[in-house]
ModelCIF file with pLDDT and N, C-alpha, C, O atoms, coordinates in Angstrom:
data_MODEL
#
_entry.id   MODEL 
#
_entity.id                         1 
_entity.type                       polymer 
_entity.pdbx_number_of_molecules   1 
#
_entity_poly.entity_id                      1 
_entity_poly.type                           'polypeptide(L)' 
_entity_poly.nstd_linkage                   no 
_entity_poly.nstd_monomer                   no 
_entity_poly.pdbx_seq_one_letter_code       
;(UNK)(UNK)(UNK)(UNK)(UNK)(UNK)(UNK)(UNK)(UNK)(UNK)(UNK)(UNK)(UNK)(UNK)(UNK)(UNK)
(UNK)(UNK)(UNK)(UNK)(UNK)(UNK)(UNK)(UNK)(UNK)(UNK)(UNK)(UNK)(UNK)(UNK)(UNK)(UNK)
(UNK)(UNK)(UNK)(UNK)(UNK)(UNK)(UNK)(UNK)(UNK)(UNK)(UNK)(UNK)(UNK)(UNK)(UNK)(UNK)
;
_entity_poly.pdbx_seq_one_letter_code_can   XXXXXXXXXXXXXXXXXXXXXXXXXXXXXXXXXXXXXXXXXXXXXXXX 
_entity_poly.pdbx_strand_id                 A 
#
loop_
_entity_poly_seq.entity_id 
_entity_poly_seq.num 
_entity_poly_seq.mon_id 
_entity_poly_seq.hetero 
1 1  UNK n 
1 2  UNK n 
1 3  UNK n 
1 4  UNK n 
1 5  UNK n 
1 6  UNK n 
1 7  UNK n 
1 8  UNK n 
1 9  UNK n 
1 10 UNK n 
1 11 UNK n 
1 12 UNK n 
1 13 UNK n 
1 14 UNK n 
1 15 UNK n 
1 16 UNK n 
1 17 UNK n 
1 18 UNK n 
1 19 UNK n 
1 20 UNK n 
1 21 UNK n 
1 22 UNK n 
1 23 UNK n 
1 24 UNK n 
1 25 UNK n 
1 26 UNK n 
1 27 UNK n 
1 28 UNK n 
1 29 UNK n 
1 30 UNK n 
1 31 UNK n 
1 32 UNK n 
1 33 UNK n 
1 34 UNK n 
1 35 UNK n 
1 36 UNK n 
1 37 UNK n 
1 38 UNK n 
1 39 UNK n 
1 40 UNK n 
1 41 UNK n 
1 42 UNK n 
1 43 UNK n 
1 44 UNK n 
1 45 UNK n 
1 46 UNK n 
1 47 UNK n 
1 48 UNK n 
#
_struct_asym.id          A 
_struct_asym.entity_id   1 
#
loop_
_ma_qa_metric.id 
_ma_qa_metric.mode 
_ma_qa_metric.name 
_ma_qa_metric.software_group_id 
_ma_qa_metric.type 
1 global pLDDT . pLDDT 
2 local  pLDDT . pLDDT 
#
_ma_qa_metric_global.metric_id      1 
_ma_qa_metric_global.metric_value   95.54 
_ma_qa_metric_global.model_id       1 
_ma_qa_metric_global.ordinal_id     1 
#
loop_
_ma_qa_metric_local.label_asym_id 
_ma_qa_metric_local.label_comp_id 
_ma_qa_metric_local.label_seq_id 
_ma_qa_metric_local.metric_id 
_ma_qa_metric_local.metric_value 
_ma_qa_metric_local.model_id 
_ma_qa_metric_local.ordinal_id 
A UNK 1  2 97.00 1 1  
A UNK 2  2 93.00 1 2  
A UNK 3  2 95.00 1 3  
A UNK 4  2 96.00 1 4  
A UNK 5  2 96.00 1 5  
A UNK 6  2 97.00 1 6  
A UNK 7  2 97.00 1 7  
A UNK 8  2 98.00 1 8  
A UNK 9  2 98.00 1 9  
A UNK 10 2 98.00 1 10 
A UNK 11 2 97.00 1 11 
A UNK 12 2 96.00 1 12 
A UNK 13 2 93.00 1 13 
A UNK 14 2 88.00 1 14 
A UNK 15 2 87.00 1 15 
A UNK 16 2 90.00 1 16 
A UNK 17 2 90.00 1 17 
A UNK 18 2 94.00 1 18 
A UNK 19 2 96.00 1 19 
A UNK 20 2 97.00 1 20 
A UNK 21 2 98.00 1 21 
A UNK 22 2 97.00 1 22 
A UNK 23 2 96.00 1 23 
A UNK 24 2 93.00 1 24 
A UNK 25 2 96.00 1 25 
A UNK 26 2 96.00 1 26 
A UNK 27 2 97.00 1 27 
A UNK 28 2 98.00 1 28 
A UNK 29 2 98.00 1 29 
A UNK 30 2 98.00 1 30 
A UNK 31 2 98.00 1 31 
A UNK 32 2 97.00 1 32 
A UNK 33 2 96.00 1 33 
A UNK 34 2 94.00 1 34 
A UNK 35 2 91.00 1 35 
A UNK 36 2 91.00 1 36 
A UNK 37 2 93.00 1 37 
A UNK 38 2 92.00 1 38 
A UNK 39 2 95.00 1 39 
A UNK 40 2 96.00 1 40 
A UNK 41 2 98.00 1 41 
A UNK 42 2 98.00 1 42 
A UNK 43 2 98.00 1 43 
A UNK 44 2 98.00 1 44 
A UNK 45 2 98.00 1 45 
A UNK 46 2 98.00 1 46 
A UNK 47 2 98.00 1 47 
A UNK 48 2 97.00 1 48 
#
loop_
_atom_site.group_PDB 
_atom_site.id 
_atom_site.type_symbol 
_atom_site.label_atom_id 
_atom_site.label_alt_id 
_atom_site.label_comp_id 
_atom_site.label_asym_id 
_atom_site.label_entity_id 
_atom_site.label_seq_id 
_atom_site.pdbx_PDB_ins_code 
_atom_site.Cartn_x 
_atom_site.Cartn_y 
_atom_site.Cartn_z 
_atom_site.occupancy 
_atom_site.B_iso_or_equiv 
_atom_site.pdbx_formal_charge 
_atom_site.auth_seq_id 
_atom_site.auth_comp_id 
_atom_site.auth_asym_id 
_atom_site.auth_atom_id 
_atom_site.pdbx_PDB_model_num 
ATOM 1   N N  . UNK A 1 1  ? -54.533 -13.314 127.798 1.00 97.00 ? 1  UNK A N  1 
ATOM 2   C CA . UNK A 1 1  ? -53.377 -12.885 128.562 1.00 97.00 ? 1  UNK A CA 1 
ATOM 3   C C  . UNK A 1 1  ? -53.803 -11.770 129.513 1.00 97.00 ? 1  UNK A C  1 
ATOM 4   O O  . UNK A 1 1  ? -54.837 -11.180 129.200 1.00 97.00 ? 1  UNK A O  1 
ATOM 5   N N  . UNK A 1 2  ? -53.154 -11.375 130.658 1.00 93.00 ? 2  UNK A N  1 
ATOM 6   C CA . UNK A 1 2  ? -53.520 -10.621 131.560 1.00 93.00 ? 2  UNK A CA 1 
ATOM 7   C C  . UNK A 1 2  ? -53.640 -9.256  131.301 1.00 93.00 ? 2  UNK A C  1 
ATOM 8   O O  . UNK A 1 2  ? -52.652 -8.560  131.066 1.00 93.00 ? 2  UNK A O  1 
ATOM 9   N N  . UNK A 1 3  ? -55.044 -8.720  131.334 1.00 95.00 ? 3  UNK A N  1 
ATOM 10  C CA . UNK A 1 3  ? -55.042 -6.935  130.542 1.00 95.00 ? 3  UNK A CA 1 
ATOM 11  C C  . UNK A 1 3  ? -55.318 -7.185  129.177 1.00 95.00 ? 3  UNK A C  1 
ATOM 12  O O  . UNK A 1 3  ? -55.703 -6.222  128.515 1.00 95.00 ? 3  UNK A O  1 
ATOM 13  N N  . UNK A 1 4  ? -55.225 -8.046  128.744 1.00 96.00 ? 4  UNK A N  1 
ATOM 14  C CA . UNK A 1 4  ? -55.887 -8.431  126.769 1.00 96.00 ? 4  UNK A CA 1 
ATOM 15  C C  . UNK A 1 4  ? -57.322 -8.914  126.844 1.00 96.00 ? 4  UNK A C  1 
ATOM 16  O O  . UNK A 1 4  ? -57.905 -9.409  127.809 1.00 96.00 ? 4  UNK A O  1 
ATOM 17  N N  . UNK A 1 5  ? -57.727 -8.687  125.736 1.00 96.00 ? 5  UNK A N  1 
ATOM 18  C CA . UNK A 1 5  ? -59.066 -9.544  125.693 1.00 96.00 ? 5  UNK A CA 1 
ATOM 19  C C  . UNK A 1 5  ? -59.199 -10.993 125.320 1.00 96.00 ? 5  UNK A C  1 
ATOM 20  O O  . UNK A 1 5  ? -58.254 -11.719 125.010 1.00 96.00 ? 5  UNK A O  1 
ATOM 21  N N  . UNK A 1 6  ? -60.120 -11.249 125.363 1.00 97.00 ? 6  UNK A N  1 
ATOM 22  C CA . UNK A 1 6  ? -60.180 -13.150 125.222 1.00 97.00 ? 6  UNK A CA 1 
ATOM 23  C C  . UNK A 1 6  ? -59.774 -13.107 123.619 1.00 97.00 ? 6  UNK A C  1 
ATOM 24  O O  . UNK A 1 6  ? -60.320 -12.365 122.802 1.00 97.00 ? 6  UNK A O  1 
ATOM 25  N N  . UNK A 1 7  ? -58.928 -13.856 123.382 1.00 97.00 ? 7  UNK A N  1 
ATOM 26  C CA . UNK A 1 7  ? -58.793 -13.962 121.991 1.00 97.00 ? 7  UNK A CA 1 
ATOM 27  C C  . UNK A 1 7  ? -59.164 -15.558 121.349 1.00 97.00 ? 7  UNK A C  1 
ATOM 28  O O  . UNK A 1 7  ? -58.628 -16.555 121.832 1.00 97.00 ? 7  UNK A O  1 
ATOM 29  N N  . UNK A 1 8  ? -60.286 -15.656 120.044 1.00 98.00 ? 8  UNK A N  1 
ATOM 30  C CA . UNK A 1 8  ? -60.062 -16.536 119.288 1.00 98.00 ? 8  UNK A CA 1 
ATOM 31  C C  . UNK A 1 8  ? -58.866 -17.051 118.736 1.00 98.00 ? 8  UNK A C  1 
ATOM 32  O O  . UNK A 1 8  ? -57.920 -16.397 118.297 1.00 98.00 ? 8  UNK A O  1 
ATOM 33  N N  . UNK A 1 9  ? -59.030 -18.688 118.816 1.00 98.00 ? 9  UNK A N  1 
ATOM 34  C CA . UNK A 1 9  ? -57.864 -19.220 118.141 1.00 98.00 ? 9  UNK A CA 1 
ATOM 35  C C  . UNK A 1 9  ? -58.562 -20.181 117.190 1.00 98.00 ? 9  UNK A C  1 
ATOM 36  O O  . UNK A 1 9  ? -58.793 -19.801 116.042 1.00 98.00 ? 9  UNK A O  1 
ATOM 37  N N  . UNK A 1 10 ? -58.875 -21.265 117.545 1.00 98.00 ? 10 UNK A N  1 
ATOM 38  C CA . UNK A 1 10 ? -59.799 -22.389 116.363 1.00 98.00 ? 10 UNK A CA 1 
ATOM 39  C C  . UNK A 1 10 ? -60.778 -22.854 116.704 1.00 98.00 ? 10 UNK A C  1 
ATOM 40  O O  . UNK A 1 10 ? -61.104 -22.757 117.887 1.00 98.00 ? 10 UNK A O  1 
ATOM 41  N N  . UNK A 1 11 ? -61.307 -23.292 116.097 1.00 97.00 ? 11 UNK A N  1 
ATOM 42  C CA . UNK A 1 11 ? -62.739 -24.275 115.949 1.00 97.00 ? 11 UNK A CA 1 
ATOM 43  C C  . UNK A 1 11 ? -62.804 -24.888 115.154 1.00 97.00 ? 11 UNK A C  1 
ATOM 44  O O  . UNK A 1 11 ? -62.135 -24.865 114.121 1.00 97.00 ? 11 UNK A O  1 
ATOM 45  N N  . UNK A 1 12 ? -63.848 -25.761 115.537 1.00 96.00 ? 12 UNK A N  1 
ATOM 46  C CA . UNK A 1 12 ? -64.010 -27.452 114.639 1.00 96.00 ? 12 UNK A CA 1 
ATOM 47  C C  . UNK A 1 12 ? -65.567 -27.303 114.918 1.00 96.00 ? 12 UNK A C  1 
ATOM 48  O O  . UNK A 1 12 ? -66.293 -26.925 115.837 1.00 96.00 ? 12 UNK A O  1 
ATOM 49  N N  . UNK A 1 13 ? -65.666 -27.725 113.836 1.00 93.00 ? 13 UNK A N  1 
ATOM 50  C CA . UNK A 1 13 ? -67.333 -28.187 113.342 1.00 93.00 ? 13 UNK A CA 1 
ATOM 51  C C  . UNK A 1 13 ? -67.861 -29.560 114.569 1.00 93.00 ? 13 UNK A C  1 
ATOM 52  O O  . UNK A 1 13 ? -67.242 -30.305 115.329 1.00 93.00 ? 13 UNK A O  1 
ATOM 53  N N  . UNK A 1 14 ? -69.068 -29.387 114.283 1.00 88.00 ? 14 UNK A N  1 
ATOM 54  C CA . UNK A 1 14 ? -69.515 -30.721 115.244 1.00 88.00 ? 14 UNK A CA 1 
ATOM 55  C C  . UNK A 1 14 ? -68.998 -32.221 114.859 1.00 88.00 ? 14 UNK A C  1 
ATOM 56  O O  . UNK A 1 14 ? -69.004 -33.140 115.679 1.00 88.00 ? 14 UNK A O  1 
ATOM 57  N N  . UNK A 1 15 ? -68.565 -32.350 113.553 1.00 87.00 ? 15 UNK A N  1 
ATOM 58  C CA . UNK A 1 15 ? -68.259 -33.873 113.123 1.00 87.00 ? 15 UNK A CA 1 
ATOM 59  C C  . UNK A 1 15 ? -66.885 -33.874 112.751 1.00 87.00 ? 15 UNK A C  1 
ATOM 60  O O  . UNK A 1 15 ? -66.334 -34.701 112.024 1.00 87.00 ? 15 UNK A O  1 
ATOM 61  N N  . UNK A 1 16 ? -66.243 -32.634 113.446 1.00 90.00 ? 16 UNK A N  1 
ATOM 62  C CA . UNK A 1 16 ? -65.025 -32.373 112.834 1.00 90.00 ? 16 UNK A CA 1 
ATOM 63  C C  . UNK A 1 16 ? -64.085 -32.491 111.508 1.00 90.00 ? 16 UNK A C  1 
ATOM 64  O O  . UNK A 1 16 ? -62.922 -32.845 111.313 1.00 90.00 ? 16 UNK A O  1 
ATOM 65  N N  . UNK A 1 17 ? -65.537 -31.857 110.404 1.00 90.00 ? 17 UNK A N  1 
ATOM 66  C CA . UNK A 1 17 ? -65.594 -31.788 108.961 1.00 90.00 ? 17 UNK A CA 1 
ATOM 67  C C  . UNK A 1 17 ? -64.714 -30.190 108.555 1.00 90.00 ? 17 UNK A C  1 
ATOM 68  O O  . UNK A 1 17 ? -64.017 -30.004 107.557 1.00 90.00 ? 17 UNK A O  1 
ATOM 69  N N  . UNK A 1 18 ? -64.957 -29.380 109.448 1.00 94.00 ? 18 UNK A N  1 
ATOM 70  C CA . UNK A 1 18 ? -64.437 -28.251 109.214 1.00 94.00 ? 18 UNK A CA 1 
ATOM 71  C C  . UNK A 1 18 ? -63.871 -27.861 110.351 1.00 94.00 ? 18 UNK A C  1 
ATOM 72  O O  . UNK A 1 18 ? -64.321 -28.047 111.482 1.00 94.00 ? 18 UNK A O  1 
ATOM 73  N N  . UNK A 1 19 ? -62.633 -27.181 109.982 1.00 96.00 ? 19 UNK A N  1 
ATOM 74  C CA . UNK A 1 19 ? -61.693 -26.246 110.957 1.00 96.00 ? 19 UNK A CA 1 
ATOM 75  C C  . UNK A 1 19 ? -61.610 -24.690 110.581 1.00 96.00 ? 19 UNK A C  1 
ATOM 76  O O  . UNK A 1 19 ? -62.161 -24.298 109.552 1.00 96.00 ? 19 UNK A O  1 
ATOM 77  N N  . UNK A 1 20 ? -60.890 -23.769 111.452 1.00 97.00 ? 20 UNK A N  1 
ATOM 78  C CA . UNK A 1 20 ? -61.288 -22.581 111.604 1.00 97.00 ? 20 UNK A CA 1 
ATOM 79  C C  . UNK A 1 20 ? -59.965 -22.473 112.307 1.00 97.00 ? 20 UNK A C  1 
ATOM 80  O O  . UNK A 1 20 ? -59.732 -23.126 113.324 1.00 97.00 ? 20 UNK A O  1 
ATOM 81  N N  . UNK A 1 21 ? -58.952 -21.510 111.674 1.00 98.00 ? 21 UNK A N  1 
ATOM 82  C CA . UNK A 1 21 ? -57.968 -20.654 112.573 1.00 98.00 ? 21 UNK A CA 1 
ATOM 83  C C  . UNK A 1 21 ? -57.926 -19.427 112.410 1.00 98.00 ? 21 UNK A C  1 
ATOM 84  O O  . UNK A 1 21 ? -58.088 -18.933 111.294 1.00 98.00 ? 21 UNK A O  1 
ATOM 85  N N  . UNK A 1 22 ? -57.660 -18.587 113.673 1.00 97.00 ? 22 UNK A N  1 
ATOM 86  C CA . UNK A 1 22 ? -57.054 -17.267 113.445 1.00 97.00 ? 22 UNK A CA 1 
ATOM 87  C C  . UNK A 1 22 ? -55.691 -17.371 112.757 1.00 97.00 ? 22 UNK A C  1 
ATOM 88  O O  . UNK A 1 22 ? -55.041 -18.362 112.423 1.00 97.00 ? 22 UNK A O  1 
ATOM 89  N N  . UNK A 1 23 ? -55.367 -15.625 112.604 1.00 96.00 ? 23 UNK A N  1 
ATOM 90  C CA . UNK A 1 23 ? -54.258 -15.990 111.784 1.00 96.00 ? 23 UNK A CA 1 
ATOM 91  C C  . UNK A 1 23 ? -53.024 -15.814 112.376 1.00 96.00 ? 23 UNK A C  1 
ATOM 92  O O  . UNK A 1 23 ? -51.918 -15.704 111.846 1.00 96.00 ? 23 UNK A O  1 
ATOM 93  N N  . UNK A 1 24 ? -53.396 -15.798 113.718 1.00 93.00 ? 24 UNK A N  1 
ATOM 94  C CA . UNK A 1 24 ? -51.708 -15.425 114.434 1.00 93.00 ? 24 UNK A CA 1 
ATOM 95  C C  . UNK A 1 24 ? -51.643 -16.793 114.501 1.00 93.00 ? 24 UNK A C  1 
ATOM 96  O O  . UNK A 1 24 ? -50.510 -17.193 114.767 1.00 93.00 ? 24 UNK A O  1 
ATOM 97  N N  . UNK A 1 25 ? -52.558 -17.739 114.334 1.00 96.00 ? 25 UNK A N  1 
ATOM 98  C CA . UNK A 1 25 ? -51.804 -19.449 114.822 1.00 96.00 ? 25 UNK A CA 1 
ATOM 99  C C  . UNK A 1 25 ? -52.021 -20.120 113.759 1.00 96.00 ? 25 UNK A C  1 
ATOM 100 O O  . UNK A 1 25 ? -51.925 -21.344 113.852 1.00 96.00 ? 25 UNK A O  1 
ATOM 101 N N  . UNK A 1 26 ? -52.286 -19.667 112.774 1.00 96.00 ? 26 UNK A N  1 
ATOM 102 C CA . UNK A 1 26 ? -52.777 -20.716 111.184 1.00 96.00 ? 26 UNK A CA 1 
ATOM 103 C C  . UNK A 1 26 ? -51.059 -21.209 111.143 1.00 96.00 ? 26 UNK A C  1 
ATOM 104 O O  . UNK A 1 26 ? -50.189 -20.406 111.482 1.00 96.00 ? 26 UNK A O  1 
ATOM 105 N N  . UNK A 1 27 ? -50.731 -22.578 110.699 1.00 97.00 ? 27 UNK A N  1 
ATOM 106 C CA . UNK A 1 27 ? -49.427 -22.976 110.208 1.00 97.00 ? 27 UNK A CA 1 
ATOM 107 C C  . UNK A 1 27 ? -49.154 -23.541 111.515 1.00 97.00 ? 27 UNK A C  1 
ATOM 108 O O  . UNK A 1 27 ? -48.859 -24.731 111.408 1.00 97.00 ? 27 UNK A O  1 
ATOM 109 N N  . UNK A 1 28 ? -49.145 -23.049 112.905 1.00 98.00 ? 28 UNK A N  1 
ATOM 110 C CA . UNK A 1 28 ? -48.702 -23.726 113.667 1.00 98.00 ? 28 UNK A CA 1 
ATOM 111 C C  . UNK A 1 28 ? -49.139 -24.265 114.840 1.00 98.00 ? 28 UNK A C  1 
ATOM 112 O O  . UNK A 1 28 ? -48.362 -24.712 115.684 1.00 98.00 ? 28 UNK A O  1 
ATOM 113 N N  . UNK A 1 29 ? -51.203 -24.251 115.045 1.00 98.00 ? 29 UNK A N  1 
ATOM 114 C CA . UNK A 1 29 ? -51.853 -25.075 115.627 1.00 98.00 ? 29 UNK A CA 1 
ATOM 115 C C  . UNK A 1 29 ? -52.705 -25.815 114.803 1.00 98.00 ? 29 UNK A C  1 
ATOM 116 O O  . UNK A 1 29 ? -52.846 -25.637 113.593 1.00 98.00 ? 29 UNK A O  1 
ATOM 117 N N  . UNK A 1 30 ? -53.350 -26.772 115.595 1.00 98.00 ? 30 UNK A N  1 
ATOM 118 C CA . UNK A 1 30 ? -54.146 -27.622 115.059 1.00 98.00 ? 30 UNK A CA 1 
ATOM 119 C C  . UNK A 1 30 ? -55.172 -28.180 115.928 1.00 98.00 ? 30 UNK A C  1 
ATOM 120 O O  . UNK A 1 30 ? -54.934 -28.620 117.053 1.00 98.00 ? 30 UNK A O  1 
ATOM 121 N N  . UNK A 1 31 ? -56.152 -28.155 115.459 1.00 98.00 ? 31 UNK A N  1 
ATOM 122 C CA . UNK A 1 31 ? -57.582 -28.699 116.252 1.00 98.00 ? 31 UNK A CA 1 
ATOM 123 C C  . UNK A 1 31 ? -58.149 -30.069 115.760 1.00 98.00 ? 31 UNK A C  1 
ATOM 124 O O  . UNK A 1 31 ? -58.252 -30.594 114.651 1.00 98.00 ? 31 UNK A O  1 
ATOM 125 N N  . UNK A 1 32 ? -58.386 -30.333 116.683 1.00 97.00 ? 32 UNK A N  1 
ATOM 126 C CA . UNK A 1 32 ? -58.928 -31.630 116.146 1.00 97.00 ? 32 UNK A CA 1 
ATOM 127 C C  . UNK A 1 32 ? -59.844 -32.189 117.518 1.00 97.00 ? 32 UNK A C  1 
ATOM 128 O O  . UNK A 1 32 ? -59.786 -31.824 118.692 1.00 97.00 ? 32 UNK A O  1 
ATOM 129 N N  . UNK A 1 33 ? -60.749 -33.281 116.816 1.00 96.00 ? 33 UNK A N  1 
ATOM 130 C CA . UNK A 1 33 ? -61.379 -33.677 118.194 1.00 96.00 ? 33 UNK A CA 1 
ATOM 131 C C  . UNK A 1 33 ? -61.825 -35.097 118.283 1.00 96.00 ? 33 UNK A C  1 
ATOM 132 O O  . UNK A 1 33 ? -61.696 -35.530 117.138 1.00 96.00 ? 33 UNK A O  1 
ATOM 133 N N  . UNK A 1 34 ? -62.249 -35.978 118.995 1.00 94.00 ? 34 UNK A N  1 
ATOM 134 C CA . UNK A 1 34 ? -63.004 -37.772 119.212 1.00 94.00 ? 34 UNK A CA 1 
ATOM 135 C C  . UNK A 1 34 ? -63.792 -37.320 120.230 1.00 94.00 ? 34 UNK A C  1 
ATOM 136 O O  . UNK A 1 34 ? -63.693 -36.943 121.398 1.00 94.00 ? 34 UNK A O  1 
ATOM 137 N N  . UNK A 1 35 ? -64.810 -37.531 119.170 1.00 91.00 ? 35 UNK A N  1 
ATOM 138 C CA . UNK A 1 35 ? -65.841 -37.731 119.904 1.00 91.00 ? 35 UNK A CA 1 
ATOM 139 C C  . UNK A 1 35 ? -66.755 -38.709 120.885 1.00 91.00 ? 35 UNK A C  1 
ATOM 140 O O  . UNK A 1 35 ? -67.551 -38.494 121.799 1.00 91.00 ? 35 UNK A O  1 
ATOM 141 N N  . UNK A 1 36 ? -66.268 -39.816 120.270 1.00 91.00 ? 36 UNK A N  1 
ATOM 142 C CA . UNK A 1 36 ? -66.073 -41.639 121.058 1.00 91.00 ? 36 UNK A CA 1 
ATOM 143 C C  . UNK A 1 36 ? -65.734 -40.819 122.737 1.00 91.00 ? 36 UNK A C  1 
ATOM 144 O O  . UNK A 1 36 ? -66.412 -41.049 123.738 1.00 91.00 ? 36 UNK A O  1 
ATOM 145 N N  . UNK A 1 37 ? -64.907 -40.153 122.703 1.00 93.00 ? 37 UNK A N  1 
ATOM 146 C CA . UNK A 1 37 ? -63.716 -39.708 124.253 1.00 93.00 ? 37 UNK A CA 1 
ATOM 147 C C  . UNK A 1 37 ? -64.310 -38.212 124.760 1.00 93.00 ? 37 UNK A C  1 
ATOM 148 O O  . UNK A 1 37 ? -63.805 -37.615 125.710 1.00 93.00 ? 37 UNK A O  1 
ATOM 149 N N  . UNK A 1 38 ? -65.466 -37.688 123.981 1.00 92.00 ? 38 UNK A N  1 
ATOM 150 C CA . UNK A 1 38 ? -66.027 -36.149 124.353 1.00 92.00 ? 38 UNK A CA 1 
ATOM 151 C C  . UNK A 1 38 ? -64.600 -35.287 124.726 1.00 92.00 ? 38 UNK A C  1 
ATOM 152 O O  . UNK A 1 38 ? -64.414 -34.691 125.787 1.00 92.00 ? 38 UNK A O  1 
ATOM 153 N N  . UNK A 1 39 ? -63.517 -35.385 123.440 1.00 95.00 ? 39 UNK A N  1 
ATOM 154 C CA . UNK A 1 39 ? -62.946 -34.823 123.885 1.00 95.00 ? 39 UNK A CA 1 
ATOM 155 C C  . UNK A 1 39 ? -62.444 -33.607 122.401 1.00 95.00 ? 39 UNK A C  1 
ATOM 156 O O  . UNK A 1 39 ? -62.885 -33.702 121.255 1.00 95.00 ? 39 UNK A O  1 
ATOM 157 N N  . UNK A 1 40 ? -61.513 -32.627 122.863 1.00 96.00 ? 40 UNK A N  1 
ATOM 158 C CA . UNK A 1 40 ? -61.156 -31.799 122.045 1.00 96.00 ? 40 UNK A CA 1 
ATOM 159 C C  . UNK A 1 40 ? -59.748 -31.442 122.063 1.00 96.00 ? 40 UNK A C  1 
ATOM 160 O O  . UNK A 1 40 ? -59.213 -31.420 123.171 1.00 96.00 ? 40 UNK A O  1 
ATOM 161 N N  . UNK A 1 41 ? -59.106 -31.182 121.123 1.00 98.00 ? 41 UNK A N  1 
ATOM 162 C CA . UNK A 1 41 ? -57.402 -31.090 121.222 1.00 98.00 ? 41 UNK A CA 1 
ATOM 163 C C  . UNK A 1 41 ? -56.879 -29.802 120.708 1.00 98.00 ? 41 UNK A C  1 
ATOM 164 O O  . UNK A 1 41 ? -57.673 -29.091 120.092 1.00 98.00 ? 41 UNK A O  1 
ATOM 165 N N  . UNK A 1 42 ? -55.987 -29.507 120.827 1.00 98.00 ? 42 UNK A N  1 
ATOM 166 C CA . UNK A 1 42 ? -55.372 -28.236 120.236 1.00 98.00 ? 42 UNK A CA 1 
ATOM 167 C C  . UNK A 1 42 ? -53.623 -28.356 120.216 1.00 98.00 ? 42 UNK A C  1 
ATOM 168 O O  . UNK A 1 42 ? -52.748 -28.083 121.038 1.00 98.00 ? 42 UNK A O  1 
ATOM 169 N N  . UNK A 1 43 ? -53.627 -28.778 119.163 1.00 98.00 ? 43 UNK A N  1 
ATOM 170 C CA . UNK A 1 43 ? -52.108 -29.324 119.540 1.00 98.00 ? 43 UNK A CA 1 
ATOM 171 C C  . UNK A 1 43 ? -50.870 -28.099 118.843 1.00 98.00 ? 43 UNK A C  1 
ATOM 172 O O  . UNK A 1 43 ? -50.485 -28.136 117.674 1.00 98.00 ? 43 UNK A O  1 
ATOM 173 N N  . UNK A 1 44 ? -50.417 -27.092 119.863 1.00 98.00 ? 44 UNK A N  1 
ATOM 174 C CA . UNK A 1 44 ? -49.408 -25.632 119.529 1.00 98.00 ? 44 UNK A CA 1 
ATOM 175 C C  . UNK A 1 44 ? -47.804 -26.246 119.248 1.00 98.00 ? 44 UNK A C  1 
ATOM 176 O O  . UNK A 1 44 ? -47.032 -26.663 120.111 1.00 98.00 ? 44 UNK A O  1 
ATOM 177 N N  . UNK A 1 45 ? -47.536 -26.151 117.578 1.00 98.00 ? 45 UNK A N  1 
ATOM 178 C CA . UNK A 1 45 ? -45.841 -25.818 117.849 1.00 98.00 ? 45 UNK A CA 1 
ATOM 179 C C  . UNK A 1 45 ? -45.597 -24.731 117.540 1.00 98.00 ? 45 UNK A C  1 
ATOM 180 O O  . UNK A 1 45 ? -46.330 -23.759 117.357 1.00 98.00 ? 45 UNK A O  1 
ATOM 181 N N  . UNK A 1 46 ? -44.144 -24.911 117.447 1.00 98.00 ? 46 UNK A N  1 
ATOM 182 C CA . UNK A 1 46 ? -43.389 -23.242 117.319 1.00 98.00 ? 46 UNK A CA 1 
ATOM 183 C C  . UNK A 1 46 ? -44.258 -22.564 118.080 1.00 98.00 ? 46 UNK A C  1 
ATOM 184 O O  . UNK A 1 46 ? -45.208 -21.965 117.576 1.00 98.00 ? 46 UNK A O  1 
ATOM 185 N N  . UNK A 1 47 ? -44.017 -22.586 119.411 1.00 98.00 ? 47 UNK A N  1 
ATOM 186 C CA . UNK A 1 47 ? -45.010 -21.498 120.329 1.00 98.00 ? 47 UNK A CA 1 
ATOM 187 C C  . UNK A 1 47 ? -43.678 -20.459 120.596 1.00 98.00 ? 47 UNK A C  1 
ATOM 188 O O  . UNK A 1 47 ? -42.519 -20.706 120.930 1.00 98.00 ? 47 UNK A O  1 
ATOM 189 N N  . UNK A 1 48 ? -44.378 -19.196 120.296 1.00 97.00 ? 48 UNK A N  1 
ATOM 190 C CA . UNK A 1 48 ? -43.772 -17.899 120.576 1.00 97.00 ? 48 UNK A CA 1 
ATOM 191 C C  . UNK A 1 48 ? -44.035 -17.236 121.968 1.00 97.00 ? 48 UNK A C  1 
ATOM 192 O O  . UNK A 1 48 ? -43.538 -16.142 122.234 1.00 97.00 ? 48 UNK A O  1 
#
């Protein structure tokens, strides 16, 4: 955000075996990724 620092939110392992959230978004994001599509997702509810 503008004037904040870069903040961590999640990560996913290379085979997307393991996930990783901070805790201001644990419960209400989700990471996930296909690799078939080189792609990566982050899907936010309840956004505040």
């Amino acid at each position: 955000a503008p004037g904040r620092e870069r903040e961590f939110l999640a990560a996913i392992s290379w085979n997307g075996g393991r996930t990783y959230y901070a805790d201001s978004v644990t419960g209400r994001f989700t990471i996930s990724r296909d690799n078939a599509k080189n792609t990566v997702f982050l899907q936010m509810n309840s956004l505040k």
